[in-house]
PDB file of N, CA and C in Angstrom:
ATOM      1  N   UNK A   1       6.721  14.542  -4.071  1.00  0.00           N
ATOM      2  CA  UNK A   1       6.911  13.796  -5.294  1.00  0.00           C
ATOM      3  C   UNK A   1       6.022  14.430  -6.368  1.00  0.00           C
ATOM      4  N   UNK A   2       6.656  14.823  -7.755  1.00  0.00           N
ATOM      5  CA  UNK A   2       5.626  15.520  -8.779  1.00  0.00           C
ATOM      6  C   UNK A   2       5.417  14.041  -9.485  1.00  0.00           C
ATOM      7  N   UNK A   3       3.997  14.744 -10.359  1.00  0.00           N
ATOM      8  CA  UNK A   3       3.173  13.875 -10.857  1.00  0.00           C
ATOM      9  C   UNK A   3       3.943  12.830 -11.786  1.00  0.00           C
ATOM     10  N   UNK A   4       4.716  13.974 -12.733  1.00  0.00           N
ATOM     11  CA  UNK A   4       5.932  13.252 -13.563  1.00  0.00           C
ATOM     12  C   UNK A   4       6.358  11.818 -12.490  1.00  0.00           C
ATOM     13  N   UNK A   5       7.033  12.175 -11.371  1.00  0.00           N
ATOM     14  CA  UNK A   5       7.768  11.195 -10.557  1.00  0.00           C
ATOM     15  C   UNK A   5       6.648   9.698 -10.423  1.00  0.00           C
ATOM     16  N   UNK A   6       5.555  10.238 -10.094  1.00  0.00           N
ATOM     17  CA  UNK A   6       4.555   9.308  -9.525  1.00  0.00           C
ATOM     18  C   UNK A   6       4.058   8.496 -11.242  1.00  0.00           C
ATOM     19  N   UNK A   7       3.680   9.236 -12.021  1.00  0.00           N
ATOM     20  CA  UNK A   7       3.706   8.365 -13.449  1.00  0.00           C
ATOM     21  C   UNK A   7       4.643   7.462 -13.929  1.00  0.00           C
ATOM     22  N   UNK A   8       6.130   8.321 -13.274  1.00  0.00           N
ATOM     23  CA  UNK A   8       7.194   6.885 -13.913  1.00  0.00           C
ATOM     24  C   UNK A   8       7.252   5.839 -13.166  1.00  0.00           C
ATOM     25  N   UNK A   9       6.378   5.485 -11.853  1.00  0.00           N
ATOM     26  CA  UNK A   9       7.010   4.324 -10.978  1.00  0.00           C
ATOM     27  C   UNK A   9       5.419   3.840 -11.285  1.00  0.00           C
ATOM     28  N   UNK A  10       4.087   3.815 -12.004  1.00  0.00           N
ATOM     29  CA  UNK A  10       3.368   3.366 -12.054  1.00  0.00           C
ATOM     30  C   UNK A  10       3.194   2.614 -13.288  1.00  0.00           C
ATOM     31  N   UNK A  11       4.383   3.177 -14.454  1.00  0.00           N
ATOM     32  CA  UNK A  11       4.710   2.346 -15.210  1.00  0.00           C
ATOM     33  C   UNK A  11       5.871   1.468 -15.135  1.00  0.00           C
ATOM     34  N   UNK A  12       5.945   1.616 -14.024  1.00  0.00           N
ATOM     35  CA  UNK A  12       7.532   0.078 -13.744  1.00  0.00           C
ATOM     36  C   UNK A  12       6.937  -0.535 -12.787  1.00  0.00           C
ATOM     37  N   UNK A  13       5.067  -0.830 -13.164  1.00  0.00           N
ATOM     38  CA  UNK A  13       4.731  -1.866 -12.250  1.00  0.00           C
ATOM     39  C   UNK A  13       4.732  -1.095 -10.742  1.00  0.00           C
ATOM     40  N   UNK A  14       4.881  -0.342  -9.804  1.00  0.00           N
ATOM     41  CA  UNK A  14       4.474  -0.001  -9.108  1.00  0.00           C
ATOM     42  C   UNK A  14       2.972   0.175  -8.279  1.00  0.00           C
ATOM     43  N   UNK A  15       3.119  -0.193  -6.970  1.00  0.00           N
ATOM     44  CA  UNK A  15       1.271  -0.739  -7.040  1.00  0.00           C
ATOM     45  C   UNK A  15       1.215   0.018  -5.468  1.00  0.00           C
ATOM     46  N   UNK A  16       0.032   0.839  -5.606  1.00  0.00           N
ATOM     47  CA  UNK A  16      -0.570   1.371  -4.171  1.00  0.00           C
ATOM     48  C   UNK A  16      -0.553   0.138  -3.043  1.00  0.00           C
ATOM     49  N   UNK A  17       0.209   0.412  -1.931  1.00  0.00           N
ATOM     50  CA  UNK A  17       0.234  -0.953  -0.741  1.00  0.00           C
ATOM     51  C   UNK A  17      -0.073  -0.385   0.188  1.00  0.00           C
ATOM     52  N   UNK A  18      -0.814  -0.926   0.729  1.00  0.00           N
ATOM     53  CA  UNK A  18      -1.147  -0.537   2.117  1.00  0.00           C
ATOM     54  C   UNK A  18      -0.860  -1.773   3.290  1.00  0.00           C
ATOM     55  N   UNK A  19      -0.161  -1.503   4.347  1.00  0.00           N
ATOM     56  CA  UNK A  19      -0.015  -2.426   5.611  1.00  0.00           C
ATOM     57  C   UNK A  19      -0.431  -2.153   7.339  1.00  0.00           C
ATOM     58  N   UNK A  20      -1.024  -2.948   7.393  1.00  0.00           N
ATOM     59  CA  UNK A  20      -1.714  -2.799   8.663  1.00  0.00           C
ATOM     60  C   UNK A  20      -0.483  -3.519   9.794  1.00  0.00           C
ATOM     61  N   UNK A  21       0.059  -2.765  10.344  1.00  0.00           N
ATOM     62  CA  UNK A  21       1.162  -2.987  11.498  1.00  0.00           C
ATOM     63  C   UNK A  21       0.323  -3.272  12.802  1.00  0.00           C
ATOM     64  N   UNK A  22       0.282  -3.720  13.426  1.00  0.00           N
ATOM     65  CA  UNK A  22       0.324  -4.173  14.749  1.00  0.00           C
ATOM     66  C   UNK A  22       1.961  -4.449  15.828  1.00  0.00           C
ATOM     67  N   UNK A  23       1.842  -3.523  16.857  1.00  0.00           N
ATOM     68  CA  UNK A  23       2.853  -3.241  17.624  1.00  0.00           C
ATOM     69  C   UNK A  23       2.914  -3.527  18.819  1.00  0.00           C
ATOM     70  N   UNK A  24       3.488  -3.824  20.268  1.00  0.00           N
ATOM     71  CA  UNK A  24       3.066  -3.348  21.636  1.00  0.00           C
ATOM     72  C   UNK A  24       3.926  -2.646  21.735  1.00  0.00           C
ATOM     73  N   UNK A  25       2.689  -1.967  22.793  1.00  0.00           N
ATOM     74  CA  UNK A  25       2.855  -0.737  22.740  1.00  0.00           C
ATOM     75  C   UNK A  25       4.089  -0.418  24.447  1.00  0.00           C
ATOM     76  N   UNK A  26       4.810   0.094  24.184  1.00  0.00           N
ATOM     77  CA  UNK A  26       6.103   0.233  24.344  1.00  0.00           C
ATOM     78  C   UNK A  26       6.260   0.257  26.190  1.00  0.00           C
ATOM     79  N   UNK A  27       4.914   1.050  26.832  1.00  0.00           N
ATOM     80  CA  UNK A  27       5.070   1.373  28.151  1.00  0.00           C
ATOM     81  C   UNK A  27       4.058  -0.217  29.012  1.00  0.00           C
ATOM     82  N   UNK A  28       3.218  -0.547  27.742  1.00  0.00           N
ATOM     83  CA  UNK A  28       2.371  -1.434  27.955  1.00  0.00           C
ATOM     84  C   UNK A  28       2.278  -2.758  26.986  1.00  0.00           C
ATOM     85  N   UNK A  29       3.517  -3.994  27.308  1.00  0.00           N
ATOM     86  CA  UNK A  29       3.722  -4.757  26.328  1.00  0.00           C
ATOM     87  C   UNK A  29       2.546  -5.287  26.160  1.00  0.00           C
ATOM     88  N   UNK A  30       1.501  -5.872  26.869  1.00  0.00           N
ATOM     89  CA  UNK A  30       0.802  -7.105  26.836  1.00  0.00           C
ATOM     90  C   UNK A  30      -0.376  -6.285  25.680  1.00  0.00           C
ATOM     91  N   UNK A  31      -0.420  -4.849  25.431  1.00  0.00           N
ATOM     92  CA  UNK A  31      -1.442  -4.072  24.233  1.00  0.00           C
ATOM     93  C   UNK A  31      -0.795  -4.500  23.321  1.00  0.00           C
ATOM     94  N   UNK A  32      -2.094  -4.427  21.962  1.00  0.00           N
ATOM     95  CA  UNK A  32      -1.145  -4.137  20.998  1.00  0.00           C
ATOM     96  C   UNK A  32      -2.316  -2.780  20.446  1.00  0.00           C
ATOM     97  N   UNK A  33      -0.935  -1.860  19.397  1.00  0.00           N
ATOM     98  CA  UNK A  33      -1.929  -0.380  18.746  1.00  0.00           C
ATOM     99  C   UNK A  33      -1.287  -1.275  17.205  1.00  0.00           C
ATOM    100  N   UNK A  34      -2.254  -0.846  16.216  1.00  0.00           N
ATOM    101  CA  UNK A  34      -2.186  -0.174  15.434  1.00  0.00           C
ATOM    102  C   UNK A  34      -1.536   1.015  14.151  1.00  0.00           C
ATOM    103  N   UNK A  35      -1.053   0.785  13.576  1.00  0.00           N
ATOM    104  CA  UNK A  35      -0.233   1.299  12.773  1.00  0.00           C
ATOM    105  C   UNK A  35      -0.931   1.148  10.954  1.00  0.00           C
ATOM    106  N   UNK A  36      -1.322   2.359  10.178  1.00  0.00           N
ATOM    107  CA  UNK A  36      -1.302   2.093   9.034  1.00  0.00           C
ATOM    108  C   UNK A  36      -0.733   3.018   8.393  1.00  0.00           C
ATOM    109  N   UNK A  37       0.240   1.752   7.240  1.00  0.00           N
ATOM    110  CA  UNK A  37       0.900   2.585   6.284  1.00  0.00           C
ATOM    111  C   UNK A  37       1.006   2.147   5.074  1.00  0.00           C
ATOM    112  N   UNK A  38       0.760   3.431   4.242  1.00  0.00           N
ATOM    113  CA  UNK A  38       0.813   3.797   2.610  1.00  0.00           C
ATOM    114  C   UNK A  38       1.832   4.024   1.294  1.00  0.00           C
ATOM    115  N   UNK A  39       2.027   3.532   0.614  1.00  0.00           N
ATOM    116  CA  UNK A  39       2.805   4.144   0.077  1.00  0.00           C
ATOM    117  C   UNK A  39       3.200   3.477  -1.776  1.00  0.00           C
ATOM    118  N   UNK A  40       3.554   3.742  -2.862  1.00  0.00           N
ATOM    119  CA  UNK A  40       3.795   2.895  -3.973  1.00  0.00           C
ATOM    120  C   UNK A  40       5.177   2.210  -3.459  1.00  0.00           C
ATOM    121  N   UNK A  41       4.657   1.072  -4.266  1.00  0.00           N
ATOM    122  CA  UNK A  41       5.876  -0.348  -3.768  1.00  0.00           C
ATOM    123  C   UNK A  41       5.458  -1.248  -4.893  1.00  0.00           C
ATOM    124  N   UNK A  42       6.287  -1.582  -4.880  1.00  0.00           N
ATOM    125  CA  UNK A  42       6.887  -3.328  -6.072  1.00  0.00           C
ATOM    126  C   UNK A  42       6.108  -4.445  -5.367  1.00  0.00           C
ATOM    127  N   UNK A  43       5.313  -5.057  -6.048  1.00  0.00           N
ATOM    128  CA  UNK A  43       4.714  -6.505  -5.637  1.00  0.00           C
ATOM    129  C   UNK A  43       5.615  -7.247  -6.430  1.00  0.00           C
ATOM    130  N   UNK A  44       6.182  -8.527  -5.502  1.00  0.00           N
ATOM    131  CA  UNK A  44       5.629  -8.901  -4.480  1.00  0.00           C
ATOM    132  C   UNK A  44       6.793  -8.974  -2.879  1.00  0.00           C
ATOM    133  N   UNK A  45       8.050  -7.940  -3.763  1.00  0.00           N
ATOM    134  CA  UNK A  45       9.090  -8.045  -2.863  1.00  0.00           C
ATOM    135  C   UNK A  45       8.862  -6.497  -1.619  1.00  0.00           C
ATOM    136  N   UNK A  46       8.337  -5.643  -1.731  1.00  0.00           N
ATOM    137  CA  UNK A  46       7.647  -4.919  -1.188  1.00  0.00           C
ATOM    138  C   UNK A  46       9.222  -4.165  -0.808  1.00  0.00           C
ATOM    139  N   UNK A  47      10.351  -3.417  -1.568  1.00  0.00           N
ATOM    140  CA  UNK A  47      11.037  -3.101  -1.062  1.00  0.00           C
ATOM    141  C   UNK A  47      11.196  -2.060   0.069  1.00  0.00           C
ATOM    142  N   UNK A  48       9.780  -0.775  -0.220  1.00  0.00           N
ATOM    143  CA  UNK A  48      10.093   0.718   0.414  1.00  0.00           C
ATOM    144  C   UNK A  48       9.346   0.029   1.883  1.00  0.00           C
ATOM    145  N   UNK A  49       8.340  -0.459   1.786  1.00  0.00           N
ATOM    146  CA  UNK A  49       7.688  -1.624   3.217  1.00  0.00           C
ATOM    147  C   UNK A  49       9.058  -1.682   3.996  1.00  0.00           C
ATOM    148  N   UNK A  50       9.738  -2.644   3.489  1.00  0.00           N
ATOM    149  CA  UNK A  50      11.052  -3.151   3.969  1.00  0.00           C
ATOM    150  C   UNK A  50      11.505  -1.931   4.702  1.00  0.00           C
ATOM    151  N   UNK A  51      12.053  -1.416   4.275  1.00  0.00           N
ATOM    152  CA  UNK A  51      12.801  -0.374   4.518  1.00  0.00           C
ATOM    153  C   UNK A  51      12.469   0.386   5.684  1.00  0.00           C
ATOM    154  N   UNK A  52      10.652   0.980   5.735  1.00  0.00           N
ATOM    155  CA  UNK A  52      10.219   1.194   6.818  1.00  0.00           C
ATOM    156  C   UNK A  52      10.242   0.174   8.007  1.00  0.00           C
ATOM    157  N   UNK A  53      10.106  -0.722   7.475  1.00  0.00           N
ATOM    158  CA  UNK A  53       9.651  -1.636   8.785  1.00  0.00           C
ATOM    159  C   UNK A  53      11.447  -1.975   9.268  1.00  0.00           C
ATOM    160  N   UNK A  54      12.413  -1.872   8.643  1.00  0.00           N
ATOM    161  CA  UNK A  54      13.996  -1.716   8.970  1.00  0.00           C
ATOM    162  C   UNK A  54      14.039  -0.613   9.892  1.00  0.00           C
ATOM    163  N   UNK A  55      13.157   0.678   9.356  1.00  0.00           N
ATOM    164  CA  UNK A  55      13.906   1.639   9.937  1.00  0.00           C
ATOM    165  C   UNK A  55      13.044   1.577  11.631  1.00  0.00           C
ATOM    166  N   UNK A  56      11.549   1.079  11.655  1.00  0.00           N
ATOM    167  CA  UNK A  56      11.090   0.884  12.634  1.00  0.00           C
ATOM    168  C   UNK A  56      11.725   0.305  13.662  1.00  0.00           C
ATOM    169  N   UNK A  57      12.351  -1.223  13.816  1.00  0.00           N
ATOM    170  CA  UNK A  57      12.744  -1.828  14.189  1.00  0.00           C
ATOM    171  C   UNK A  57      14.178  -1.432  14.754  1.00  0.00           C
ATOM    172  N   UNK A  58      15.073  -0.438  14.443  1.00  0.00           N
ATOM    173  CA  UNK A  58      16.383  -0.176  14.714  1.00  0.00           C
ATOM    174  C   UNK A  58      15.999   1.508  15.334  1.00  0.00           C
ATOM    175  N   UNK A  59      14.597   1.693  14.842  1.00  0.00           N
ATOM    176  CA  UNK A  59      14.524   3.846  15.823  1.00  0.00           C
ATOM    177  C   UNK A  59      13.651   3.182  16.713  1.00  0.00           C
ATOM    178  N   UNK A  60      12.518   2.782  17.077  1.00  0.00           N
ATOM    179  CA  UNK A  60      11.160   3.004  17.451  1.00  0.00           C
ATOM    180  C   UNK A  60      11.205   1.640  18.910  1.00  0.00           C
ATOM    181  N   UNK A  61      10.647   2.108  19.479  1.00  0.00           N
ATOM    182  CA  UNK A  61      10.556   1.138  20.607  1.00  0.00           C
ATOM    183  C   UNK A  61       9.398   0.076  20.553  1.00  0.00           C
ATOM    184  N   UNK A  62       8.464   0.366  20.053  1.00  0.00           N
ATOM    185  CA  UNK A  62       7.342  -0.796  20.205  1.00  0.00           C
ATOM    186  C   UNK A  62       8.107  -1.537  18.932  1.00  0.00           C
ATOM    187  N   UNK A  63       7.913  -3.092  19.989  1.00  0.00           N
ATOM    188  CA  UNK A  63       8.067  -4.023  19.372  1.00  0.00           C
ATOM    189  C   UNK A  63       7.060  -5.081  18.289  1.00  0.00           C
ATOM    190  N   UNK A  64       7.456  -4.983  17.167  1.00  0.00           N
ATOM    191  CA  UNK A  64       6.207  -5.318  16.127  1.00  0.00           C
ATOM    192  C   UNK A  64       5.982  -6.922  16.393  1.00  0.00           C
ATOM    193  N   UNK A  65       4.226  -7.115  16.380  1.00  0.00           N
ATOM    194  CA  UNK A  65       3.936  -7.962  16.264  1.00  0.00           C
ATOM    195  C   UNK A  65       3.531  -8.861  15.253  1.00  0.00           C
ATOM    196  N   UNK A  66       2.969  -8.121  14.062  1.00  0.00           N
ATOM    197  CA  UNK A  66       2.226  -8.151  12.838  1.00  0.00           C
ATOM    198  C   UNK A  66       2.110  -7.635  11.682  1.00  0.00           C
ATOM    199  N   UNK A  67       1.953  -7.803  10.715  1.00  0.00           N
ATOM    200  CA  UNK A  67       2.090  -6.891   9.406  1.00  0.00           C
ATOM    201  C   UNK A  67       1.312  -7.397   8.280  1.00  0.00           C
ATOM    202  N   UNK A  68       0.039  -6.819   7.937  1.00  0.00           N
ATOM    203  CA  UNK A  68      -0.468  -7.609   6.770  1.00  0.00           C
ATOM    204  C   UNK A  68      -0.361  -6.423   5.851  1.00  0.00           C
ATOM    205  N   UNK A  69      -0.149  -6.742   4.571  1.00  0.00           N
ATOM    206  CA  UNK A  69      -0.104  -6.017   3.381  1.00  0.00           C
ATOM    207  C   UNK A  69      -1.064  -6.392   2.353  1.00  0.00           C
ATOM    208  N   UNK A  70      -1.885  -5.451   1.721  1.00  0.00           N
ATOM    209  CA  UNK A  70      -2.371  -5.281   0.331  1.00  0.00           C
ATOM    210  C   UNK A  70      -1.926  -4.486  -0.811  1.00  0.00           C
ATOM    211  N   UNK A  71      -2.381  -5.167  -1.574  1.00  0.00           N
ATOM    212  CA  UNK A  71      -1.878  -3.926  -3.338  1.00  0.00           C
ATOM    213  C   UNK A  71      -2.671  -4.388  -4.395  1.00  0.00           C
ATOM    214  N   UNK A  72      -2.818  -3.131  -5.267  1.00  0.00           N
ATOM    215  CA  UNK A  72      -3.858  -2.921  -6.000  1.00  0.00           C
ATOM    216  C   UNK A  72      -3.038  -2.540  -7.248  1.00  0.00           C
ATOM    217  N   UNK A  73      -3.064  -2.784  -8.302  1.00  0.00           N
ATOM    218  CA  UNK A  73      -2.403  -2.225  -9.616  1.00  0.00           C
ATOM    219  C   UNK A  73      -3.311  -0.606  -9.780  1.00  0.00           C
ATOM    220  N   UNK A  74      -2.335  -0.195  -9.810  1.00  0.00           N
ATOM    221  CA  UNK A  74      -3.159   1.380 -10.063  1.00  0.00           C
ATOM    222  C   UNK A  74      -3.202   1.670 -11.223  1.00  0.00           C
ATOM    223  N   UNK A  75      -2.520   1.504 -12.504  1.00  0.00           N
ATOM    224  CA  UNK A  75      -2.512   0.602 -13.900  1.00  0.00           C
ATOM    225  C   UNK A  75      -3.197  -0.278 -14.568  1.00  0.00           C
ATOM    226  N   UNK A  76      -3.885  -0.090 -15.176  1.00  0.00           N
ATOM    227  CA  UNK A  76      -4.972  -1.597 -15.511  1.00  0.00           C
ATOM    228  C   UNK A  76      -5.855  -1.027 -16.673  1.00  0.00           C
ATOM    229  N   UNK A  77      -6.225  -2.461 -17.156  1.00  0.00           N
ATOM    230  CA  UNK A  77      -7.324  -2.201 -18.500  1.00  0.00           C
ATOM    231  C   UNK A  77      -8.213  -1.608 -17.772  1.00  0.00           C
ATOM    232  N   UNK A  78      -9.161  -0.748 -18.546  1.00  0.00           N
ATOM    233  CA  UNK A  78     -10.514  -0.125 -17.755  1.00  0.00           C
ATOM    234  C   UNK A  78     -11.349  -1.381 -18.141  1.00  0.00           C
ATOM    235  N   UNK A  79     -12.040  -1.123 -17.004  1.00  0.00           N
ATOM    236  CA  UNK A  79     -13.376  -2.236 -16.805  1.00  0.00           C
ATOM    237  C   UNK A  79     -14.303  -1.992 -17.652  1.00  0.00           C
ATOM    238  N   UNK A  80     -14.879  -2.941 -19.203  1.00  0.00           N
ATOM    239  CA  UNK A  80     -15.643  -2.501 -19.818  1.00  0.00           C
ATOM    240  C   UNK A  80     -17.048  -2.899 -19.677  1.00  0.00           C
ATOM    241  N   UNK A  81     -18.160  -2.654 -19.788  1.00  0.00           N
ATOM    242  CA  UNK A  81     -19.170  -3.429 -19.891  1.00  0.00           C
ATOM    243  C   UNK A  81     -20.270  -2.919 -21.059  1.00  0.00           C
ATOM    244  N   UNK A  82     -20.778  -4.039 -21.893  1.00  0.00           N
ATOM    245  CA  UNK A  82     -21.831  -3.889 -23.143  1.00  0.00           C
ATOM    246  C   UNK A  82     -23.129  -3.204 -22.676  1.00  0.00           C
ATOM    247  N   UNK A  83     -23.204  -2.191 -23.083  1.00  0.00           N
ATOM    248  CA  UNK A  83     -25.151  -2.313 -23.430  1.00  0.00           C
ATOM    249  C   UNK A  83     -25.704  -2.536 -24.063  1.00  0.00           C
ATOM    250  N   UNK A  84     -27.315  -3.681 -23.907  1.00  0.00           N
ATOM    251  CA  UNK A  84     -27.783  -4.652 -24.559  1.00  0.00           C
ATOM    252  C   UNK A  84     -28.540  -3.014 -25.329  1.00  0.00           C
ATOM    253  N   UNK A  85     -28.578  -2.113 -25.413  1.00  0.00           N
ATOM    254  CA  UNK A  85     -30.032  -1.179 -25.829  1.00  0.00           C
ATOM    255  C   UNK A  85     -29.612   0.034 -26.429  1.00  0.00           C
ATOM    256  N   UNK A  86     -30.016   0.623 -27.142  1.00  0.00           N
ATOM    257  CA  UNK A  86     -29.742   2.076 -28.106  1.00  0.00           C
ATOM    258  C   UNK A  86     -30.370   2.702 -27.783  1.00  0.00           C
ATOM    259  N   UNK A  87     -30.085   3.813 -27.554  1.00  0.00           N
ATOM    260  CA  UNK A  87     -30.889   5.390 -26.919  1.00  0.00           C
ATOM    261  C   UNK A  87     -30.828   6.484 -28.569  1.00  0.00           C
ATOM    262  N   UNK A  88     -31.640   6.589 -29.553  1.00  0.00           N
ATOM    263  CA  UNK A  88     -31.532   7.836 -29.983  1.00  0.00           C
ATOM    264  C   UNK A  88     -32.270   9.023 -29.665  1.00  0.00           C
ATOM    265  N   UNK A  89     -31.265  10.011 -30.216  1.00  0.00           N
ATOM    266  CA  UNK A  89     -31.510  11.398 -29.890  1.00  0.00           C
ATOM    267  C   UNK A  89     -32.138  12.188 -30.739  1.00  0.00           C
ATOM    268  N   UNK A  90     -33.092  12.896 -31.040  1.00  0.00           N
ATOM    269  CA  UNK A  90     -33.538  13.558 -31.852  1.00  0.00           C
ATOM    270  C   UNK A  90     -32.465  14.927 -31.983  1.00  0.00           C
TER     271      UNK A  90
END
């Protein structure tokens, strides 16, 4: 994906997500592993998520147990803060 690509989906609201999958694990149901995945996605319908976790579910043999998701606006006012004090420079 070029930068161009990645700038236009961060202005249509696009937000860094990350999801922590939990699975068992396929030879050994009663485990569960681990799974993390990345990627820009739409809050709060999480479509490209979807999609993976579709395509998981119909290729992949471990059966999912869990899925928590976060997102962060990668877009945003910058964080400002005042200083109470003046520094001059000679």
């Amino acid at each position: 994906m070029s930068y161009g690509e990645i700038e236009k989906l961060l202005l249509e609201d696009y937000r860094l997500t990350t999801a922590e999958i939990l699975y068992h694990m396929p030879d050994h149901p009663i485990l569960l592993q681990s799974y993390v995945w990345q990627d820009l996605d739409l809050s709060p319908d999480f479509p490209e998520l979807k999609k993976f976790l579709d395509f998981w579910e119909r290729e992949l043999d471990g059966k999912l147990h869990s899925v928590t998701v976060a997102s962060v606006e990668i877009v945003r006012p910058a964080d400002l803060v005042h200083a109470k004090g003046e520094i001059i420079i000679h």
